[in-house]
PDB file of N, CA and C in Angstrom:
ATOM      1  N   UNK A   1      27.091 -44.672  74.153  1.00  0.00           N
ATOM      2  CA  UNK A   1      27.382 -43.840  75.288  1.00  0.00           C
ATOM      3  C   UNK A   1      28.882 -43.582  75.405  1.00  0.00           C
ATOM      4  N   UNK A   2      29.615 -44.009  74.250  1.00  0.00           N
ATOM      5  CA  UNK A   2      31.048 -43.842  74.554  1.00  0.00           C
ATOM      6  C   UNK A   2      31.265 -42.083  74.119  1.00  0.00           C
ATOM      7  N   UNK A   3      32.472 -41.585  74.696  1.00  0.00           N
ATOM      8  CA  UNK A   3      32.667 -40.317  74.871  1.00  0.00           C
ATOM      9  C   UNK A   3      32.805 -38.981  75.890  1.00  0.00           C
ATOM     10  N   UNK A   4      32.799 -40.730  77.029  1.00  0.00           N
ATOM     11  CA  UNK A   4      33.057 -39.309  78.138  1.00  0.00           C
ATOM     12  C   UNK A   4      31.932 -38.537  79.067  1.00  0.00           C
ATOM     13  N   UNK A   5      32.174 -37.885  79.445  1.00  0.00           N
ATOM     14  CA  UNK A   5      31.344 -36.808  80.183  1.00  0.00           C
ATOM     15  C   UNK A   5      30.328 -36.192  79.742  1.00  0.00           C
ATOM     16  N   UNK A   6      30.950 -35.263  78.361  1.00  0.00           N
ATOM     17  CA  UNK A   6      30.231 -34.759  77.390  1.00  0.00           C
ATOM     18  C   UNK A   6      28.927 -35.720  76.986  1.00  0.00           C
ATOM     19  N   UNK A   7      29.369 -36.769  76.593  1.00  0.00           N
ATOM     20  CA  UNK A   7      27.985 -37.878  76.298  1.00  0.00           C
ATOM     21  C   UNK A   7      27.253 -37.815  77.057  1.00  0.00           C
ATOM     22  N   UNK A   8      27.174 -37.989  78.413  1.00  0.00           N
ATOM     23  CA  UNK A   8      26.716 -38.300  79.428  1.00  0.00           C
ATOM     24  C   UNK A   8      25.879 -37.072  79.670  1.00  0.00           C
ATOM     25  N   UNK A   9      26.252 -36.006  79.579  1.00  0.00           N
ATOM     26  CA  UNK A   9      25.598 -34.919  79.669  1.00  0.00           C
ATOM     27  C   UNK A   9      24.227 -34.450  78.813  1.00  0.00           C
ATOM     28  N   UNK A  10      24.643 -35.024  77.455  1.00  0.00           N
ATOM     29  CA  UNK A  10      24.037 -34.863  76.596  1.00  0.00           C
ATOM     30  C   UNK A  10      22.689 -36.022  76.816  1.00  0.00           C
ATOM     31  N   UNK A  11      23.249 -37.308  77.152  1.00  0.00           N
ATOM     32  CA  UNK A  11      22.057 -38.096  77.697  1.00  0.00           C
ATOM     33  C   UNK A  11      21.386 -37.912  78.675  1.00  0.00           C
ATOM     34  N   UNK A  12      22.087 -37.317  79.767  1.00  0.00           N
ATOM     35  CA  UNK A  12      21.250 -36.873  80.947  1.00  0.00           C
ATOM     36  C   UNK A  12      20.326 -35.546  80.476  1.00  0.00           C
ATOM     37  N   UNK A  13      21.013 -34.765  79.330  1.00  0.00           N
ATOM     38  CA  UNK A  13      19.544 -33.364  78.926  1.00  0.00           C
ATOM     39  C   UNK A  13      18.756 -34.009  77.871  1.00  0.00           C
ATOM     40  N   UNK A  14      18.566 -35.218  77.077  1.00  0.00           N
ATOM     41  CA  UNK A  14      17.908 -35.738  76.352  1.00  0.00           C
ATOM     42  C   UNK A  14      16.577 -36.618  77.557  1.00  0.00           C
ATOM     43  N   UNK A  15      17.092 -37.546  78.408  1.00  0.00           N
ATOM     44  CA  UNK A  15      16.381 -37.833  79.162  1.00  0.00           C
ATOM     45  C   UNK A  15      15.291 -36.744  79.850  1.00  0.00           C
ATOM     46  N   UNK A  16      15.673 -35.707  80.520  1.00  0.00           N
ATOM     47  CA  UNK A  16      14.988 -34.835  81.366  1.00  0.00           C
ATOM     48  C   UNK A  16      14.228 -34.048  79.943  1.00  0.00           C
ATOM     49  N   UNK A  17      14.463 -34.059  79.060  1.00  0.00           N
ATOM     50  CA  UNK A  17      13.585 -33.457  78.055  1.00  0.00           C
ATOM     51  C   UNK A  17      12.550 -34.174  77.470  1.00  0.00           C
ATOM     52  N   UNK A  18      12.784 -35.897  77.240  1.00  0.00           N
ATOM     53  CA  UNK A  18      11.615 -36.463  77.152  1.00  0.00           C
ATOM     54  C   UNK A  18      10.395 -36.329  77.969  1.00  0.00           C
ATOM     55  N   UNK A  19      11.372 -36.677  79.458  1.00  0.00           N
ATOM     56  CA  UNK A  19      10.101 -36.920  80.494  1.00  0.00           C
ATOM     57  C   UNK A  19       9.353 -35.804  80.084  1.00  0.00           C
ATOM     58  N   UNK A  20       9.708 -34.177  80.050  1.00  0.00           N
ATOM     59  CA  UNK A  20       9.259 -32.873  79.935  1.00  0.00           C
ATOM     60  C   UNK A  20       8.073 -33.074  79.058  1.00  0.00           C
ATOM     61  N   UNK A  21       8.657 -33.743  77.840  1.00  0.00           N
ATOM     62  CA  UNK A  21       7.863 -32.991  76.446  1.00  0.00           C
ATOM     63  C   UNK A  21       6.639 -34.312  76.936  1.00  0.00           C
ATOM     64  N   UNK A  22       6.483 -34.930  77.399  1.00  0.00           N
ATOM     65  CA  UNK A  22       5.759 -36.658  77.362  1.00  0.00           C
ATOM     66  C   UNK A  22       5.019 -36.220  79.012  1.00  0.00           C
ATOM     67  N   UNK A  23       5.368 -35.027  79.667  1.00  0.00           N
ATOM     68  CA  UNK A  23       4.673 -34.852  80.919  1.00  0.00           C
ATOM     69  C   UNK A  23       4.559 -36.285  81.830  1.00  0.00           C
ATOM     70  N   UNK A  24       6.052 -36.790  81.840  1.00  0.00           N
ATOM     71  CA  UNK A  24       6.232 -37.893  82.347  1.00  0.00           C
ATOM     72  C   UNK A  24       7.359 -37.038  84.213  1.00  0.00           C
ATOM     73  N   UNK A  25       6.950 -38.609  85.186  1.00  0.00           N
ATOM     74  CA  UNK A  25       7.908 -38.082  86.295  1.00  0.00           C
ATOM     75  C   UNK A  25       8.923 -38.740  86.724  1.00  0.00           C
ATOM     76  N   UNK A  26       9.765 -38.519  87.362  1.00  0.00           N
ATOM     77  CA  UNK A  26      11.060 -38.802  87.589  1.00  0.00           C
ATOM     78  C   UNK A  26      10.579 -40.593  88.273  1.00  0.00           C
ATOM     79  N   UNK A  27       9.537 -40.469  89.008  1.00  0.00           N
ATOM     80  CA  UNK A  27       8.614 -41.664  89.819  1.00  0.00           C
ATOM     81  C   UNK A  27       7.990 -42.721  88.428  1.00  0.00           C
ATOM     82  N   UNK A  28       7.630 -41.795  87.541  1.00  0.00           N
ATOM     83  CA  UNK A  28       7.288 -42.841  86.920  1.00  0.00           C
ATOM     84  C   UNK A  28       8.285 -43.516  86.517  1.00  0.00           C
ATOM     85  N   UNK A  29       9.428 -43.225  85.967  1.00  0.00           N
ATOM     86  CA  UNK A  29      10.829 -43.563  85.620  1.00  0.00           C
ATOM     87  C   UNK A  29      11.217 -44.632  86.543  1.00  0.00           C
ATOM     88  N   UNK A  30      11.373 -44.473  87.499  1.00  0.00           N
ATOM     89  CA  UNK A  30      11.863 -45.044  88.381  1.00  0.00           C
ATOM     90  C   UNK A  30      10.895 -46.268  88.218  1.00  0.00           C
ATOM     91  N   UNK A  31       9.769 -46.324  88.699  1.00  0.00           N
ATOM     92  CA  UNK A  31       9.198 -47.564  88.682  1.00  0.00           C
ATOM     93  C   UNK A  31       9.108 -48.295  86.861  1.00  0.00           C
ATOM     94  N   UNK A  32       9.321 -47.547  85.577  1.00  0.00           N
ATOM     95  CA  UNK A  32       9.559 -48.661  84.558  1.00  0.00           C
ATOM     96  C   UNK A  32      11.072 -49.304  84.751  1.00  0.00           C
ATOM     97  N   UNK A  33      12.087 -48.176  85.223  1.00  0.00           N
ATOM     98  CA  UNK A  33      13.299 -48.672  85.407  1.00  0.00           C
ATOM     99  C   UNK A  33      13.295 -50.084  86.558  1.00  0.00           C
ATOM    100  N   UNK A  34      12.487 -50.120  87.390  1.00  0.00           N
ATOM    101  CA  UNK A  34      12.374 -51.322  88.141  1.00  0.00           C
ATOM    102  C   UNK A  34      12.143 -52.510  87.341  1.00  0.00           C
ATOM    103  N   UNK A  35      10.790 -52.163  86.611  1.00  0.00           N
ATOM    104  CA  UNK A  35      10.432 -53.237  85.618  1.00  0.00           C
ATOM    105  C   UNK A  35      11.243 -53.627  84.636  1.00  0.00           C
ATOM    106  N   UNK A  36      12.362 -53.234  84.254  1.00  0.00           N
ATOM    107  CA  UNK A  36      13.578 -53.491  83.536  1.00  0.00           C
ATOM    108  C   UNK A  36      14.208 -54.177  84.464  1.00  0.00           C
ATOM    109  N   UNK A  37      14.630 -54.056  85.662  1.00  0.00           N
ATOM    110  CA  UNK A  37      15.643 -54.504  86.414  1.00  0.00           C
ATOM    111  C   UNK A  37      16.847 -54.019  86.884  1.00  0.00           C
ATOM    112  N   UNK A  38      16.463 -52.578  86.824  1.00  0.00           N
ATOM    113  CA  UNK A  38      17.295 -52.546  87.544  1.00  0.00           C
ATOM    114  C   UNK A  38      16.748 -51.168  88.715  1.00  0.00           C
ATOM    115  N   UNK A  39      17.233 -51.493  89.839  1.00  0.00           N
ATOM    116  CA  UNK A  39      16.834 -51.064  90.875  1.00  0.00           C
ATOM    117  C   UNK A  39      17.458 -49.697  91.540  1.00  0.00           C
ATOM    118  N   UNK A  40      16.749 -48.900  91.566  1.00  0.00           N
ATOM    119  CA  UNK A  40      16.802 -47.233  92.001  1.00  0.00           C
ATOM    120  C   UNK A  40      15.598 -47.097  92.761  1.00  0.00           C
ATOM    121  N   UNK A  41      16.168 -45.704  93.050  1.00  0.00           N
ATOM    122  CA  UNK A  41      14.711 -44.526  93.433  1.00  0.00           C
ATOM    123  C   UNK A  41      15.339 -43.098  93.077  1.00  0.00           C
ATOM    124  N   UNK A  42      14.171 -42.599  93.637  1.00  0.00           N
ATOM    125  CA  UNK A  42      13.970 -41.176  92.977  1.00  0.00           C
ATOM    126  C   UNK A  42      14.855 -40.068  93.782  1.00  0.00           C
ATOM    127  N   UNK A  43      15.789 -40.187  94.546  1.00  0.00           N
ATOM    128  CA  UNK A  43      16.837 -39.601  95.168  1.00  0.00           C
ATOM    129  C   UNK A  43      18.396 -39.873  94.055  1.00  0.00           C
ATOM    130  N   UNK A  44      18.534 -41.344  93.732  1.00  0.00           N
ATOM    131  CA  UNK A  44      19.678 -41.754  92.974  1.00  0.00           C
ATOM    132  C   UNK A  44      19.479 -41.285  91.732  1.00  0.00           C
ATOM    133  N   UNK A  45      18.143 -41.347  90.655  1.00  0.00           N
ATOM    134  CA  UNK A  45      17.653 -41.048  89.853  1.00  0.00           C
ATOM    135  C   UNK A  45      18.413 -39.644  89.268  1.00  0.00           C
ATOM    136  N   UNK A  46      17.707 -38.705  90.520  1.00  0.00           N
ATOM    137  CA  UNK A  46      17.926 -37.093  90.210  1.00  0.00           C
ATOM    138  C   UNK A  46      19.848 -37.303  90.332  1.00  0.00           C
ATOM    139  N   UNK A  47      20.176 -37.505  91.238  1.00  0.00           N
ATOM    140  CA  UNK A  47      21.377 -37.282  91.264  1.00  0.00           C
ATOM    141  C   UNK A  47      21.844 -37.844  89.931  1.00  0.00           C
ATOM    142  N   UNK A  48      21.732 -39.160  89.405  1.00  0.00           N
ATOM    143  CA  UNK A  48      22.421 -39.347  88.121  1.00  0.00           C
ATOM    144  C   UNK A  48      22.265 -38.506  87.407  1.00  0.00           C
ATOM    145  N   UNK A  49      20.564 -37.782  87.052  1.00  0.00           N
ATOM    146  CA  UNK A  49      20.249 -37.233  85.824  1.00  0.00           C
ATOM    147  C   UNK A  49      20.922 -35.587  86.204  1.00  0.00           C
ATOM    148  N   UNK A  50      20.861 -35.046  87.452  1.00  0.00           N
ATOM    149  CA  UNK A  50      21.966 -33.633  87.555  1.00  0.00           C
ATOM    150  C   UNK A  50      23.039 -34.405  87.473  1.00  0.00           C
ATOM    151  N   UNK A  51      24.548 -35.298  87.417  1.00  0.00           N
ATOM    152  CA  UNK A  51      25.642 -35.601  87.291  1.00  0.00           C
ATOM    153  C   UNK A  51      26.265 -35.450  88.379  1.00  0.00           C
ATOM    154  N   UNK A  52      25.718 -35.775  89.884  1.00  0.00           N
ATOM    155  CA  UNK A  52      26.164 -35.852  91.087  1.00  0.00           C
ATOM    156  C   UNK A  52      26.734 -37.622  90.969  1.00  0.00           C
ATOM    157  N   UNK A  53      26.054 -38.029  90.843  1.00  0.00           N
ATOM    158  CA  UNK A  53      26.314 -39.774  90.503  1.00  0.00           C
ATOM    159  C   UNK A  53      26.974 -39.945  89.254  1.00  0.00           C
ATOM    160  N   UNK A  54      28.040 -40.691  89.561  1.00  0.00           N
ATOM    161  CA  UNK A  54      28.518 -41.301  88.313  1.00  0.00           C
ATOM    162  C   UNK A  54      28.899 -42.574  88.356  1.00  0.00           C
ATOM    163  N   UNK A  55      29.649 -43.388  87.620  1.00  0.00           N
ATOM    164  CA  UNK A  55      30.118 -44.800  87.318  1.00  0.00           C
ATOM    165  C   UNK A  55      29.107 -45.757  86.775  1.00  0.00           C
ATOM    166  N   UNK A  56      29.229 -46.881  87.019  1.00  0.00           N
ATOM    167  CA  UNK A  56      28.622 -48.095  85.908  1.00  0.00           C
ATOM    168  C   UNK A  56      26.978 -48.243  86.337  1.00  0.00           C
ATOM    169  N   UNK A  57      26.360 -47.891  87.586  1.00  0.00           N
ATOM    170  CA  UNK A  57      25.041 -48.321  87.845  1.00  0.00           C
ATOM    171  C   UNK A  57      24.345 -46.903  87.195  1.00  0.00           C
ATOM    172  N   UNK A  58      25.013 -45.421  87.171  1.00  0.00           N
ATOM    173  CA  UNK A  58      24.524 -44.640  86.513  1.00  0.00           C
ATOM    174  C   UNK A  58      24.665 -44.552  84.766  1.00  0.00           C
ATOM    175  N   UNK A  59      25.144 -45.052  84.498  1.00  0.00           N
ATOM    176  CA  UNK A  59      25.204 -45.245  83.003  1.00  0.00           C
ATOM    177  C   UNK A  59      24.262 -46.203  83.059  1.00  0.00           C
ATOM    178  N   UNK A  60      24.307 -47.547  83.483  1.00  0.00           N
ATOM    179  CA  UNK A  60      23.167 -48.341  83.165  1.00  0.00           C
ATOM    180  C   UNK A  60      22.038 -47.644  83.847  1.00  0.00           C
ATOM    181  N   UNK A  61      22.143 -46.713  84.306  1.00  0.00           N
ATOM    182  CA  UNK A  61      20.123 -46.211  84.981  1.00  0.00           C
ATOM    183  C   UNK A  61      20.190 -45.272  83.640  1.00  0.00           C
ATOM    184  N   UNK A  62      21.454 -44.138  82.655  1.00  0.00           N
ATOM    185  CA  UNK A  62      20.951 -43.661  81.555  1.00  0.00           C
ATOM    186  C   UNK A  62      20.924 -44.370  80.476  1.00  0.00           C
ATOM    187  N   UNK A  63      21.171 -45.165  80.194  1.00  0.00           N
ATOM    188  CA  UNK A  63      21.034 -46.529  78.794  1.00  0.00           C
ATOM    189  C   UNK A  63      19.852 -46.532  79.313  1.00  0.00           C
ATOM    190  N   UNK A  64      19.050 -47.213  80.111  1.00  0.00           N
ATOM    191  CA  UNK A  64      18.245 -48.033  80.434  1.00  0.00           C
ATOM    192  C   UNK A  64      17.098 -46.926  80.203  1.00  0.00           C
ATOM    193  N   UNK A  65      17.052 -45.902  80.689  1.00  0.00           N
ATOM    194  CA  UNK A  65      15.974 -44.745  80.927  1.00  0.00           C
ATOM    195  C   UNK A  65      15.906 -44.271  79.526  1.00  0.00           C
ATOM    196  N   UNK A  66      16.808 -43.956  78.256  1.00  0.00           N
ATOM    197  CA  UNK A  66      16.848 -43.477  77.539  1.00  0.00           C
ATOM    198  C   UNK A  66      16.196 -44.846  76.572  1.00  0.00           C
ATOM    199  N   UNK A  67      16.504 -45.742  76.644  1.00  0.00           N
ATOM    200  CA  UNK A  67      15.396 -47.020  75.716  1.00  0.00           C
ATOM    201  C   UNK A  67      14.448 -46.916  76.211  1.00  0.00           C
ATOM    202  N   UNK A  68      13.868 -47.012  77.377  1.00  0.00           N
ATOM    203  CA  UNK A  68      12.169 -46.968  77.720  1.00  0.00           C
ATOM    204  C   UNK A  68      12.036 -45.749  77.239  1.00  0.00           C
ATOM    205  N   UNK A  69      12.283 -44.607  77.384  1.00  0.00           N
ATOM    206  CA  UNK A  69      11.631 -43.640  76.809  1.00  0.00           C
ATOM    207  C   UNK A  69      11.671 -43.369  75.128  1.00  0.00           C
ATOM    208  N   UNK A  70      12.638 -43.626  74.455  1.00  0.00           N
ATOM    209  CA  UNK A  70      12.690 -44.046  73.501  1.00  0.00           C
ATOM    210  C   UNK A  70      11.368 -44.713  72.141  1.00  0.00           C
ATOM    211  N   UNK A  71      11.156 -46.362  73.716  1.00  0.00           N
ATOM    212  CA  UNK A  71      10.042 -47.031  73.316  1.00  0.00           C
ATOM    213  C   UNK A  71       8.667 -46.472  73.695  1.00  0.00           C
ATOM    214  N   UNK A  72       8.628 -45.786  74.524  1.00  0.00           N
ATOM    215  CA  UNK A  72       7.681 -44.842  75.113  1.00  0.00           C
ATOM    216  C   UNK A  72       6.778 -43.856  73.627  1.00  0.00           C
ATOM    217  N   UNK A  73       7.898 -43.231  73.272  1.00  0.00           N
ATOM    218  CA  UNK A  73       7.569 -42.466  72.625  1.00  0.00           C
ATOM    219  C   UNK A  73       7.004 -42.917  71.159  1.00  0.00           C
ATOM    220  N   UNK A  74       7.742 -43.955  71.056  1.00  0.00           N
ATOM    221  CA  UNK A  74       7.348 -44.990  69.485  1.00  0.00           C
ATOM    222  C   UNK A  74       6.381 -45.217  69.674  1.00  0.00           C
ATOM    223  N   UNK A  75       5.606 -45.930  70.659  1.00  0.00           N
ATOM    224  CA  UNK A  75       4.647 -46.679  70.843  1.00  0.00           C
ATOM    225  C   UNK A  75       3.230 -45.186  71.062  1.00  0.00           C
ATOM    226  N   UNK A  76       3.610 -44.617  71.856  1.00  0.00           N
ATOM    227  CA  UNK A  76       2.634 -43.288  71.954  1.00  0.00           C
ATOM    228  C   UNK A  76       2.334 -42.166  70.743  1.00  0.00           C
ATOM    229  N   UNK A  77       3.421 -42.413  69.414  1.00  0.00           N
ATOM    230  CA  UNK A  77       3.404 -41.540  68.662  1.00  0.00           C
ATOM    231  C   UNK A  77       4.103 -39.866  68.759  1.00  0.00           C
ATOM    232  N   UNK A  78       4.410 -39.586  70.007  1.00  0.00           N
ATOM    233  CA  UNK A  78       4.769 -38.007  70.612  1.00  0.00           C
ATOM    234  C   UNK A  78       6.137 -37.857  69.654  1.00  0.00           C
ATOM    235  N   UNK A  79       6.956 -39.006  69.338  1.00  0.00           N
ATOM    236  CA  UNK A  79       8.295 -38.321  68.672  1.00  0.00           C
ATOM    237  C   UNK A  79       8.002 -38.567  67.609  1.00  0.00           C
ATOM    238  N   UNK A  80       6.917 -38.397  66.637  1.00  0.00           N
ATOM    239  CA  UNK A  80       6.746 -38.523  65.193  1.00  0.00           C
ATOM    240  C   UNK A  80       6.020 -36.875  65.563  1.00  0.00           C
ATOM    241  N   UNK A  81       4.972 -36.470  66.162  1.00  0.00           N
ATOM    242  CA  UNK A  81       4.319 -35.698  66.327  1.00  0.00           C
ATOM    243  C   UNK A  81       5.154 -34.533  66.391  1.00  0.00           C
ATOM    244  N   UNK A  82       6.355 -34.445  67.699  1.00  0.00           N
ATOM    245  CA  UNK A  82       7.255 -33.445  68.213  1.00  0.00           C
ATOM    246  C   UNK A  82       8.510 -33.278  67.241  1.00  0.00           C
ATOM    247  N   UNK A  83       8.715 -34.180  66.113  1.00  0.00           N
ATOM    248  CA  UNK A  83       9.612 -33.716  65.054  1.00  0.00           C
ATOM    249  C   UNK A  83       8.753 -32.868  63.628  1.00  0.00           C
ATOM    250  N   UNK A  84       7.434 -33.264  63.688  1.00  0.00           N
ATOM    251  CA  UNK A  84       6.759 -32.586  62.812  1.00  0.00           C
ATOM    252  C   UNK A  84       6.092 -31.048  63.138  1.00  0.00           C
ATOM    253  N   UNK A  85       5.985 -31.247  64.545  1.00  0.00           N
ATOM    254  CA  UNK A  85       5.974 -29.867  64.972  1.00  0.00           C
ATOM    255  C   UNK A  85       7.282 -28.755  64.662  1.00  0.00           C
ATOM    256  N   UNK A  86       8.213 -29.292  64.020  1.00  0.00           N
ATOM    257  CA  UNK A  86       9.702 -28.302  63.881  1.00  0.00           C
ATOM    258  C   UNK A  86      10.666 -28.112  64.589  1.00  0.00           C
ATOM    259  N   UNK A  87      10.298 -29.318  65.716  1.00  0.00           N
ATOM    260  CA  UNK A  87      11.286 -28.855  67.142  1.00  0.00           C
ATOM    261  C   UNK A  87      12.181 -30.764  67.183  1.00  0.00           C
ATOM    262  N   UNK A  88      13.239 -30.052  67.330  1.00  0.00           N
ATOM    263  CA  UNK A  88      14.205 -31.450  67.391  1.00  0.00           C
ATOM    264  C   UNK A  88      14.915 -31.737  68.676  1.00  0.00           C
TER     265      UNK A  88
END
């Protein structure tokens, strides 16, 4: 995640594109992000993922959101599927 703003940006449109392509919700997020440990809702959530929120609890809510979904997708098969479809 080092790099600034730019990074951050780029993780916050990688995130909102998983949930998209995986027909996942900002709620469900929120409650695996609980089960990780660390504690939000779906008001702080959006604001991190538009870039209204920033500093250290929003980087750890995009680290954190971007590995569950990550593992999400391993485990479900959708990012073996959605790179063979031609779309990256």
């Amino acid at each position: 995640m080092k790099g600034g703003s730019k990074s951050l940006e780029n993780e916050r449109f990688k995130i909102k594109e998983i949930l998209m392509r995986n027909i996942l919700t900002q709620t469900w997020l929120v409650h695996q992000l609980k089960k990780h440990g660390v504690q939000t809702d779906q008001t702080e959530l959006s604001a991190v993922l538009n870039g209204r929120r920033k500093g250290n609890k929003a980087t750890k809510i995009l680290i954190t959101s971007l590995n569950i979904l990550n593992d999400y997708e391993e485990k479900m098969g959708t990012k073996e599927t959605y790179l063979k479809n031609g779309n990256s």
